[in-house]
C-alpha atoms as a PDB file:
ATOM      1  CA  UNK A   1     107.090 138.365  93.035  1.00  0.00           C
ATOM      2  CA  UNK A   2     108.003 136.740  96.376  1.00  0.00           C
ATOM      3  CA  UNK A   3     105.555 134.401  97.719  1.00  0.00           C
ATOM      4  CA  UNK A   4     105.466 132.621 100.970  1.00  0.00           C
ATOM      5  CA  UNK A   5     103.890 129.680 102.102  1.00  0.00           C
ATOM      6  CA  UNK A   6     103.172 128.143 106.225  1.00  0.00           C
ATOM      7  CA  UNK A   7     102.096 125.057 107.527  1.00  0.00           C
ATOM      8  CA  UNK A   8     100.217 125.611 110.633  1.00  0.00           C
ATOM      9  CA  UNK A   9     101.276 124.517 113.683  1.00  0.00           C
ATOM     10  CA  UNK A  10     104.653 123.164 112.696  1.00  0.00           C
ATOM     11  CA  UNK A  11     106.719 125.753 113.083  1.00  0.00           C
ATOM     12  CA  UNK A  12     107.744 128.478 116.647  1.00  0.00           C
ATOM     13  CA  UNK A  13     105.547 131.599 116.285  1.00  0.00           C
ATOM     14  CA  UNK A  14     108.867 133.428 116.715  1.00  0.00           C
ATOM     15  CA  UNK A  15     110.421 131.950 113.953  1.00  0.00           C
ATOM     16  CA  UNK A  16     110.461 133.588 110.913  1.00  0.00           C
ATOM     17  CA  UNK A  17     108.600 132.543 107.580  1.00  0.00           C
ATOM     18  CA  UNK A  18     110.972 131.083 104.645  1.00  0.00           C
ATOM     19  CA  UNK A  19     111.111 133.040 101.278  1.00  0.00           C
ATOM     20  CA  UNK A  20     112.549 131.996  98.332  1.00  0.00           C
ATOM     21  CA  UNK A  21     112.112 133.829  94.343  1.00  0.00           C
ATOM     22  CA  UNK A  22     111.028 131.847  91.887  1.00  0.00           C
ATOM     23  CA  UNK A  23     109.143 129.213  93.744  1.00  0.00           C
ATOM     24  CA  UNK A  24     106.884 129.036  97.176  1.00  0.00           C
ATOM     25  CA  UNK A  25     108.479 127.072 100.101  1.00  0.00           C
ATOM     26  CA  UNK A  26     108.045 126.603 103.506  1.00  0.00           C
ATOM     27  CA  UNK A  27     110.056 124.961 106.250  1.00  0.00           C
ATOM     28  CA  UNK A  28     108.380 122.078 108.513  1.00  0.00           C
ATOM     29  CA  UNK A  29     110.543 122.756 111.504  1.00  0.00           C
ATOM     30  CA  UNK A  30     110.909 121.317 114.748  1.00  0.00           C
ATOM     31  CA  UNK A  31     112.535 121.926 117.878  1.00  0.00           C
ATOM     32  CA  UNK A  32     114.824 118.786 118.985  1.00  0.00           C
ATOM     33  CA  UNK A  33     115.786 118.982 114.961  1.00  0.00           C
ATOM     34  CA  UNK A  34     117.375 122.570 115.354  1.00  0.00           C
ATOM     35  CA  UNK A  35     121.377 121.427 114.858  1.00  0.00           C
ATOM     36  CA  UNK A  36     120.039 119.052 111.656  1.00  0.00           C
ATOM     37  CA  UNK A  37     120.047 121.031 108.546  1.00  0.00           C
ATOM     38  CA  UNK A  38     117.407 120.717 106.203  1.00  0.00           C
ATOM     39  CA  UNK A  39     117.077 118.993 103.298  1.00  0.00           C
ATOM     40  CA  UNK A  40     115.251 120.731 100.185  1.00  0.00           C
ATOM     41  CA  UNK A  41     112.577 118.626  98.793  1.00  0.00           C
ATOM     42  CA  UNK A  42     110.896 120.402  95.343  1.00  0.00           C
ATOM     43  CA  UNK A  43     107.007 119.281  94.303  1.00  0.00           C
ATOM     44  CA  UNK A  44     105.250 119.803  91.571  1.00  0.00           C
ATOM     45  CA  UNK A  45     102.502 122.601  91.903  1.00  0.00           C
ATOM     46  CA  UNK A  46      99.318 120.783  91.303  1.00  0.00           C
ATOM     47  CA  UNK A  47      96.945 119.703  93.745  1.00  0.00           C
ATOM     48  CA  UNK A  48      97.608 116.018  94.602  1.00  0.00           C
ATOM     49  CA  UNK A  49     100.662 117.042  95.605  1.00  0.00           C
ATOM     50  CA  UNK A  50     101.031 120.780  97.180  1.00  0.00           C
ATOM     51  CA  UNK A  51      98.496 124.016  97.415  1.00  0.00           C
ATOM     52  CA  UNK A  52      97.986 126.708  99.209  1.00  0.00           C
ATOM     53  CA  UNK A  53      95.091 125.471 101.508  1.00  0.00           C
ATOM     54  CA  UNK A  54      97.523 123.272 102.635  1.00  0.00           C
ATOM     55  CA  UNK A  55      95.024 120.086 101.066  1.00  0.00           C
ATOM     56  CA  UNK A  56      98.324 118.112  99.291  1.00  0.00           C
ATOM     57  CA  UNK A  57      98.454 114.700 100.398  1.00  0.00           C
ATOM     58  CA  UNK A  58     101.632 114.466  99.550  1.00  0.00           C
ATOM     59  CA  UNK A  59     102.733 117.843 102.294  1.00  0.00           C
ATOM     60  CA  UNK A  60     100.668 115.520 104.741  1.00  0.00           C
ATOM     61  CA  UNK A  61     103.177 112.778 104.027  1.00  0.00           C
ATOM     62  CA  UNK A  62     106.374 114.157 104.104  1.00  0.00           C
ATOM     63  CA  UNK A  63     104.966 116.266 107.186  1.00  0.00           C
ATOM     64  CA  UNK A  64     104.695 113.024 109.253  1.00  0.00           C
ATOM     65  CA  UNK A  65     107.844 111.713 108.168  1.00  0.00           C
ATOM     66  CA  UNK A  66     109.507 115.345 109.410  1.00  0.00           C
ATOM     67  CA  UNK A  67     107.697 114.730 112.477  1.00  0.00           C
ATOM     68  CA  UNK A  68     108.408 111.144 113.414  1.00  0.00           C
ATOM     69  CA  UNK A  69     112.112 111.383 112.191  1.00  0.00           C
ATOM     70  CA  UNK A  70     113.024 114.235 113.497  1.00  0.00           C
ATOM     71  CA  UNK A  71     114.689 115.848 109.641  1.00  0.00           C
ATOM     72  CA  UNK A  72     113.701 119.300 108.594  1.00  0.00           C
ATOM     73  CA  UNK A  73     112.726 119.976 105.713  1.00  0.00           C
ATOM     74  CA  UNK A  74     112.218 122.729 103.432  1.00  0.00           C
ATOM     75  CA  UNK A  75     109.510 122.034 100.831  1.00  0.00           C
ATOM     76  CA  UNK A  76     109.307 124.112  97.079  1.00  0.00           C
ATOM     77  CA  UNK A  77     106.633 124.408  94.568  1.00  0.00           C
ATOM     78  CA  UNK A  78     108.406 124.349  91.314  1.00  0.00           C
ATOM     79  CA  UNK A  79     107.269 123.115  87.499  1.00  0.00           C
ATOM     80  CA  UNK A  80     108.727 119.848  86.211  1.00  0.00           C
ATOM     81  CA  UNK A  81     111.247 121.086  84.155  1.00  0.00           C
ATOM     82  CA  UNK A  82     112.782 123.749  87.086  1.00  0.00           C
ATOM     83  CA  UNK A  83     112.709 120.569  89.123  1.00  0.00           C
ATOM     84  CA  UNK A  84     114.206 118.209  86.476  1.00  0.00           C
ATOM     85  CA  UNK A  85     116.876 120.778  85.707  1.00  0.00           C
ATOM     86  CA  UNK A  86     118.008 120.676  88.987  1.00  0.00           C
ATOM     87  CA  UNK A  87     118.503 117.518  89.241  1.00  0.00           C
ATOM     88  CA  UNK A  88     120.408 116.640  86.574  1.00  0.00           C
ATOM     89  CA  UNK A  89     122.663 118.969  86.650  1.00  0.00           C
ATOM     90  CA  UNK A  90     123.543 117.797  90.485  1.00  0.00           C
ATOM     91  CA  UNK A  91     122.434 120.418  92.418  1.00  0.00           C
ATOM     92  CA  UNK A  92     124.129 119.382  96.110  1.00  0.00           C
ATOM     93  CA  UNK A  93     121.705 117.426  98.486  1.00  0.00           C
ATOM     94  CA  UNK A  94     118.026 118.307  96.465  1.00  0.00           C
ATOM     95  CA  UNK A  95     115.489 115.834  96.517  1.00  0.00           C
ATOM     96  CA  UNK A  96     111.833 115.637  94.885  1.00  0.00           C
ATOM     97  CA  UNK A  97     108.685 114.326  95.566  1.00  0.00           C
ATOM     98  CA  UNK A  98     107.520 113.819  91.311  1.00  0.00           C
ATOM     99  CA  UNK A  99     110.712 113.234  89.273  1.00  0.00           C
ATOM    100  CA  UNK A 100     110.434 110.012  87.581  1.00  0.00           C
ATOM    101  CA  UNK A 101     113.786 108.239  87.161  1.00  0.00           C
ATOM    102  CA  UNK A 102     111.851 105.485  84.650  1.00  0.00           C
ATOM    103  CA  UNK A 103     110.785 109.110  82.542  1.00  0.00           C
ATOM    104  CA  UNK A 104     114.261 110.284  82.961  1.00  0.00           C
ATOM    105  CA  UNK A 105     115.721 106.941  81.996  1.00  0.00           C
ATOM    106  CA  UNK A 106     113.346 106.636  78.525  1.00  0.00           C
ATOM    107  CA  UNK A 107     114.579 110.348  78.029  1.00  0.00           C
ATOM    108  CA  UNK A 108     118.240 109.817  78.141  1.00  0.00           C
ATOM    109  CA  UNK A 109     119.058 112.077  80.828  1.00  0.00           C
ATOM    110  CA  UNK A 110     121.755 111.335  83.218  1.00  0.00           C
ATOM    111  CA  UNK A 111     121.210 108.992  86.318  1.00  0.00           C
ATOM    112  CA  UNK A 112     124.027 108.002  87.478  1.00  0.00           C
ATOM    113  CA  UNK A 113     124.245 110.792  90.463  1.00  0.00           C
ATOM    114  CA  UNK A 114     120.588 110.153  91.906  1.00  0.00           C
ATOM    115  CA  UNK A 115     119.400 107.608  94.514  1.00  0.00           C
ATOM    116  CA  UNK A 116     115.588 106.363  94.681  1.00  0.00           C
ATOM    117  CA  UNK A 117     113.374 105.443  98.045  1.00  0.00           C
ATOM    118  CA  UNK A 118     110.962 102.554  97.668  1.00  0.00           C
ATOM    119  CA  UNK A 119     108.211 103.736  95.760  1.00  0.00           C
ATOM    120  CA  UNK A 120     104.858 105.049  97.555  1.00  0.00           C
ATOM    121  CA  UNK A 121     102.574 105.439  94.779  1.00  0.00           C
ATOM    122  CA  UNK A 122     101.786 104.749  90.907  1.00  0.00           C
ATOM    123  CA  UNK A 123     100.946 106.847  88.359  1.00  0.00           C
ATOM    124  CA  UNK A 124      99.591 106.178  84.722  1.00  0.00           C
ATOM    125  CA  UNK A 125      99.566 107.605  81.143  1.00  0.00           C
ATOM    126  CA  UNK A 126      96.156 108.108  79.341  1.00  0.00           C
ATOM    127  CA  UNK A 127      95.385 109.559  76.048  1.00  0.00           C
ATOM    128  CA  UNK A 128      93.449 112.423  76.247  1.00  0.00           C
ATOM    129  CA  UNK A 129      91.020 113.419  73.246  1.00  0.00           C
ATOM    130  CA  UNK A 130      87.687 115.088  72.443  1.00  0.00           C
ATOM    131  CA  UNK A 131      84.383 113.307  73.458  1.00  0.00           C
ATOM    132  CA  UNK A 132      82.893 113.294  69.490  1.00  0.00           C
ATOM    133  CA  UNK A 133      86.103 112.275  68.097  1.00  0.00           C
ATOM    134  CA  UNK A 134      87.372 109.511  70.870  1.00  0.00           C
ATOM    135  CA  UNK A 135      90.795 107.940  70.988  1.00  0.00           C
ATOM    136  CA  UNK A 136      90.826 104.942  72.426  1.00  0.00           C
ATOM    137  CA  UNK A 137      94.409 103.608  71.774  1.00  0.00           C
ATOM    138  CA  UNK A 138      97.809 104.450  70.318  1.00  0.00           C
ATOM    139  CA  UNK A 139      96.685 102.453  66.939  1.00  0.00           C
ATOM    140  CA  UNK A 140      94.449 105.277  66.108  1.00  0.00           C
ATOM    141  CA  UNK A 141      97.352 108.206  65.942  1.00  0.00           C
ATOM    142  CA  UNK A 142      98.453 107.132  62.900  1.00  0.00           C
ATOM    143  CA  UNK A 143      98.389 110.747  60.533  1.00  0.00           C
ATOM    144  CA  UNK A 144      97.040 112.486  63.851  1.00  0.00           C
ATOM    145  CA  UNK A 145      98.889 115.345  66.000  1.00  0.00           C
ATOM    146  CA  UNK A 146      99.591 114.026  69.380  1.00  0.00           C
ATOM    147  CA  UNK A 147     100.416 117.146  72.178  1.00  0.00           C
ATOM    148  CA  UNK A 148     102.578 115.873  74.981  1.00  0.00           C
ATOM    149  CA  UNK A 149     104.285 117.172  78.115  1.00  0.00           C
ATOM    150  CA  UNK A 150     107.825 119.280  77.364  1.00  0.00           C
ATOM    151  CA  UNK A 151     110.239 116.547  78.422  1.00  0.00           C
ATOM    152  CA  UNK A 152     108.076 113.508  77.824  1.00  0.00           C
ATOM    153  CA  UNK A 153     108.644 113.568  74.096  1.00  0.00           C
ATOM    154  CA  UNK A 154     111.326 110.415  73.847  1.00  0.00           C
ATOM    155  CA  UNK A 155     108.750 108.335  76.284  1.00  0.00           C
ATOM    156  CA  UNK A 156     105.544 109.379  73.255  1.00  0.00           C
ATOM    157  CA  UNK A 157     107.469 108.343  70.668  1.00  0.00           C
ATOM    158  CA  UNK A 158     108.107 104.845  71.917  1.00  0.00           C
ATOM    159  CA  UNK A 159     104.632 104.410  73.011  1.00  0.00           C
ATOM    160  CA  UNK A 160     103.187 104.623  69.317  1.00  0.00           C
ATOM    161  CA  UNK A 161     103.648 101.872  67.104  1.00  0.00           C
ATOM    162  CA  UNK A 162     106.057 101.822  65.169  1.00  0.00           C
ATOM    163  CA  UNK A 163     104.683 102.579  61.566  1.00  0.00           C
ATOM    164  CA  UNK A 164     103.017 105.749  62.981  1.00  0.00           C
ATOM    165  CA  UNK A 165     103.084 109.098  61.002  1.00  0.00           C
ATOM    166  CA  UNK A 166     101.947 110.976  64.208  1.00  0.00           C
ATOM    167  CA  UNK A 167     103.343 114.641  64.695  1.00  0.00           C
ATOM    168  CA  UNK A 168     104.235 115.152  68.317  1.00  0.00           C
ATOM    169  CA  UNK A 169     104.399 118.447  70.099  1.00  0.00           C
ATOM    170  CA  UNK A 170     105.171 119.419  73.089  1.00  0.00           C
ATOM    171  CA  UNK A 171     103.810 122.431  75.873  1.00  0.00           C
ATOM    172  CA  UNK A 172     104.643 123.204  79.568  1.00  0.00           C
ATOM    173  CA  UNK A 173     101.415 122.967  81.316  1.00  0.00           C
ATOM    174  CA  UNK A 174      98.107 120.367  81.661  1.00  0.00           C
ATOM    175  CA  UNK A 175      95.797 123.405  80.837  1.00  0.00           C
ATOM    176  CA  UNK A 176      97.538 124.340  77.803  1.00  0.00           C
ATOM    177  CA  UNK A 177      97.063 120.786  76.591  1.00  0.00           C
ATOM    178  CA  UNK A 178      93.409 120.485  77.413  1.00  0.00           C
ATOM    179  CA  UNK A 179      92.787 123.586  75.735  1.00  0.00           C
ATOM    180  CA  UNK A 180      94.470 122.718  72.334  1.00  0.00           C
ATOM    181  CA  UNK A 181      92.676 119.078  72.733  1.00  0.00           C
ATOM    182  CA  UNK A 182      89.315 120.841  73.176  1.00  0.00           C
ATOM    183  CA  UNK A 183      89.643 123.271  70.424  1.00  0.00           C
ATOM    184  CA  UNK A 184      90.333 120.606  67.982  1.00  0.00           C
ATOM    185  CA  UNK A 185      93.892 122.179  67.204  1.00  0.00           C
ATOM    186  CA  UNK A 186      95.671 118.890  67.713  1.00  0.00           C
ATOM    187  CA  UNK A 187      93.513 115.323  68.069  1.00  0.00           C
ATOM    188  CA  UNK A 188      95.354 113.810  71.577  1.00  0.00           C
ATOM    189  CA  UNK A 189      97.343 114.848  74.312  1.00  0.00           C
ATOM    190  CA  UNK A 190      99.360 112.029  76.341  1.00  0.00           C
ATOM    191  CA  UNK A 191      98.450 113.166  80.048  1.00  0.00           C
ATOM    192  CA  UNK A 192      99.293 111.958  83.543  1.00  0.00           C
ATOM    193  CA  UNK A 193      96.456 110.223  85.865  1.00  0.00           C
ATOM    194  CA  UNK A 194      95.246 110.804  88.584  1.00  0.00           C
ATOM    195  CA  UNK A 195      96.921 114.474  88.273  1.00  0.00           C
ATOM    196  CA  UNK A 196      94.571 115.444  85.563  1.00  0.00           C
ATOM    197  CA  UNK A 197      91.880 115.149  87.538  1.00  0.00           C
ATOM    198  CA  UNK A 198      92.516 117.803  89.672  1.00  0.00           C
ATOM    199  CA  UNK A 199      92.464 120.474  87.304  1.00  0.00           C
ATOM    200  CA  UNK A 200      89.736 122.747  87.225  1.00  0.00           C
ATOM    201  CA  UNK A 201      89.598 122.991  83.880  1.00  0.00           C
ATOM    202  CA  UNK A 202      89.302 119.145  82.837  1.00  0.00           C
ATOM    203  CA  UNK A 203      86.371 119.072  85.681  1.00  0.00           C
ATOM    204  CA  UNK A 204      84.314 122.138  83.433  1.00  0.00           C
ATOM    205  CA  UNK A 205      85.410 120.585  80.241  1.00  0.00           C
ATOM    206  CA  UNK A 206      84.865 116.775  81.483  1.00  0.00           C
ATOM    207  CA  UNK A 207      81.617 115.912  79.196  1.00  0.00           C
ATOM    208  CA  UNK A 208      82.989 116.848  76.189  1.00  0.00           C
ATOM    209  CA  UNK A 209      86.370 114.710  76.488  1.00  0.00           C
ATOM    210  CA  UNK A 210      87.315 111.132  76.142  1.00  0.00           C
ATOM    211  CA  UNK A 211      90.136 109.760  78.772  1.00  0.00           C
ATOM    212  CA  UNK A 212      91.286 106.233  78.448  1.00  0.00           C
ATOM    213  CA  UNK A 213      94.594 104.644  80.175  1.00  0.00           C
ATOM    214  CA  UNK A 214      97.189 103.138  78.432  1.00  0.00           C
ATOM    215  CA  UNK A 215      98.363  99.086  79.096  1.00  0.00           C
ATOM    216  CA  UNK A 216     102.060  99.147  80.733  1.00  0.00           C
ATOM    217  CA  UNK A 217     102.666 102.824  81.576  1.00  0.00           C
ATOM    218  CA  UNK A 218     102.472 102.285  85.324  1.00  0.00           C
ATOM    219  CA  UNK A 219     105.233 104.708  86.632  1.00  0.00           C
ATOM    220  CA  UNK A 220     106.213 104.462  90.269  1.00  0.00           C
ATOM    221  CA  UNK A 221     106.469 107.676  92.816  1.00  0.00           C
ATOM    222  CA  UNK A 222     109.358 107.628  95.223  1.00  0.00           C
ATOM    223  CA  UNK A 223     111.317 110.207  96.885  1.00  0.00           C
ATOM    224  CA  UNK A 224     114.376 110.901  94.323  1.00  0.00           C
ATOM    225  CA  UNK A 225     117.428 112.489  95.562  1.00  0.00           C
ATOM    226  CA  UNK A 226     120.929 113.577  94.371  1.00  0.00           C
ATOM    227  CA  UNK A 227     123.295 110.863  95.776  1.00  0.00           C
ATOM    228  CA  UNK A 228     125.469 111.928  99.155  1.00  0.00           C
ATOM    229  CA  UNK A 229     126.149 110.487 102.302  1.00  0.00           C
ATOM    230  CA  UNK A 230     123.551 113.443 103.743  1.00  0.00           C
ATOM    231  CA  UNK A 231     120.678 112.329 101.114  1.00  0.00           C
ATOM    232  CA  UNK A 232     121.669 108.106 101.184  1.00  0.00           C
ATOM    233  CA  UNK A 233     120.678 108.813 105.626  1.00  0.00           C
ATOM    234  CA  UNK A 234     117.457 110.238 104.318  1.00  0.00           C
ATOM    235  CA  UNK A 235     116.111 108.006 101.497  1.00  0.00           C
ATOM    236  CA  UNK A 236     117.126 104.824 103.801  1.00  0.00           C
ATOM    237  CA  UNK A 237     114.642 106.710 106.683  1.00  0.00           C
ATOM    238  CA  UNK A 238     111.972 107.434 103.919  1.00  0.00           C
ATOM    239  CA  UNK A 239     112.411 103.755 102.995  1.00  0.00           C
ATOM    240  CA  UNK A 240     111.737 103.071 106.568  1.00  0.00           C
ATOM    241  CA  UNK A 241     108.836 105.385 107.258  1.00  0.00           C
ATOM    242  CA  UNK A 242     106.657 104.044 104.201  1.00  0.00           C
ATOM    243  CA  UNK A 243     107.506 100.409 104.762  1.00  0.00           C
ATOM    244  CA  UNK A 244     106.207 101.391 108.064  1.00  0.00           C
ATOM    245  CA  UNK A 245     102.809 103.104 106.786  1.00  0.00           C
ATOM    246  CA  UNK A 246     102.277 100.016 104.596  1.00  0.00           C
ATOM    247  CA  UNK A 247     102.560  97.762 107.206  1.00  0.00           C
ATOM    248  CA  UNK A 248      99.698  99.245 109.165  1.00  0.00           C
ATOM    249  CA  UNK A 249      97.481  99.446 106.122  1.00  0.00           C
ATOM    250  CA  UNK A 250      98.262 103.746 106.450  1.00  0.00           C
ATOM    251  CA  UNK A 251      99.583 104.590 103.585  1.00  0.00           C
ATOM    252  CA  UNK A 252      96.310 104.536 101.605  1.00  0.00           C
ATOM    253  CA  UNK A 253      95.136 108.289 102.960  1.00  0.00           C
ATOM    254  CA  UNK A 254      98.199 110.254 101.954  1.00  0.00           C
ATOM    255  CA  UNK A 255      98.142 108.666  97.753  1.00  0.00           C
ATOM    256  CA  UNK A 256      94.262 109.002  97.641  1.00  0.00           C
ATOM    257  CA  UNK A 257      93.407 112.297  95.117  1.00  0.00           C
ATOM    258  CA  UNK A 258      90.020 112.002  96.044  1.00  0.00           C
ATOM    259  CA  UNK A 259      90.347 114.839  99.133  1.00  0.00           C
ATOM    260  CA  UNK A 260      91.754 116.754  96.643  1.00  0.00           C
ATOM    261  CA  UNK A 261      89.491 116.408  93.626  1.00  0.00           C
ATOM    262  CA  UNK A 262      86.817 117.216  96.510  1.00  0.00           C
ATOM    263  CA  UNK A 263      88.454 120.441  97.157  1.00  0.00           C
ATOM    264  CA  UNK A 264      88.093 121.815  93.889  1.00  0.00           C
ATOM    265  CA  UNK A 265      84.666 122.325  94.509  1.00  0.00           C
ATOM    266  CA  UNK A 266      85.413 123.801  97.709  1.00  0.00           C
ATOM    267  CA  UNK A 267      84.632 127.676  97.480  1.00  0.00           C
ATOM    268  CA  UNK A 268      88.236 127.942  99.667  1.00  0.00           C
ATOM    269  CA  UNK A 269      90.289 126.062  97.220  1.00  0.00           C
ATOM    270  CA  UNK A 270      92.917 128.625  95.484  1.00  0.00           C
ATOM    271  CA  UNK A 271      95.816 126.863  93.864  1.00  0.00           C
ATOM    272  CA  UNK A 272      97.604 129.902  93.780  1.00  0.00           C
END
């Protein structure tokens, strides 16, 4: 199924919407930009980043820096493994907005062909585990089943210690991994903060779960690209643009998840 997706106010009423298959994108357009092709810039389709109220801090973010330098771009929801795919194998002049190069590094994936902005925001690892049974570090794995993300599996196994007998599996999505967590089917799930947070189901299912962050497993958020002339013009105006927002003490409003989280509640919020 086709889906389409528009940013208000960005874009000539005349102009037609963008479609693509197998993910939702839209175009942030403007006028004295018309001979400067866009760039395609995949997120990740949760909250914090992207939804279809058009509440993503991060759309706010690279909206402004569309605006004030002039670039199109054309912005796709896509899952983490579409968007990692892509850029490994070297898709010509694709960027993302929630591709870690340290994850991609600890996984052994190829690097060499992608260029990194300055990084805009952090993100953390926590262990995820029931309320009655809680998990407070990596110690207490040992002969326990630990659920992770698909593609995070190298980056587990070097965060337990290393006389661990802990079984690792993997799944696709957050809500899959609450739901095995909650139903006692496996005793921790390595999860992402502050993303977690947004979803629905970890707000309903909050009381009877345990979330604590792990020491070192900061991981920055930058704009990640596939290395060409084109893409090396754009990261060095990202770098620009959020050296700029820092500067003025701006940059605070667009990494906040708070907005977000608030929207969940929101009897508009549809994050489909």
């Amino acid at each position: 199924m086709m889906q389409t997706l528009r940013l208000k106010n960005l874009c000539s009423a005349t102009l037609p919407f963008v479609t693509c298959l197998g993910a939702v994108c839209l175009t942030l357009c403007l006028p004295s930009a018309a001979q400067t092709s866009s760039t395609p810039v995949y997120l990740q389709p949760v909250p914090y980043y992207m939804d279809s109220t058009e509440k993503g801090t991060y759309v706010q973010l690279l909206t402004r820096f569309s605006e004030e330098h002039q670039h199109p771009i054309d912005l796709f929801m896509a899952s983490s493994e579409r968007i990692e795919k892509l850029l490994v194998r070297g898709r010509k002049d694709i960027c993302s907005v929630g591709f870690s190069m340290e994850l991609a590094i600890t996984e052994k994936l190829p690097t060499e062909h992608l260029i990194e902005s300055v990084s805009f925001n952090r993100i953390y690892t926590s262990i995820l585990s029931r309320a009655d049974a809680a998990i407070k570090s990596t110690t207490q794995l040992n002969n326990k089943t630990l659920v992770v993300y698909h593609g995070n599996y190298q980056d587990a196994l070097e965060r337990l210690p290393d006389d661990a007998n802990t079984s690792v599996v993997a799944v696709y999505d957050l809500d899959t991994m609450i739901t095995v967590v909650l139903s006692g089917r496996v005793e921790a799930g390595f999860v992402t903060t502050p993303d977690i947070f947004m979803s629905p189901l970890y707000q309903q299912s909050q009381s009877e779960l345990h979330l604590v962050e792990l020491p070192d497993s900061e991981r920055r958020e930058s704009l990640v690209c596939i290395d060409s002339d084109k893409n090396r013009a754009l990261v060095e105006k990202f770098n620009t643009f959020i050296n700029k927002l820092k500067k003025a003490d701006e940059l605070q409003r667009y990494i906040d998840y708070r907005p977000a989280l608030r929207a969940i509640d929101d009897s508009s919020y549809n994050p489909n």
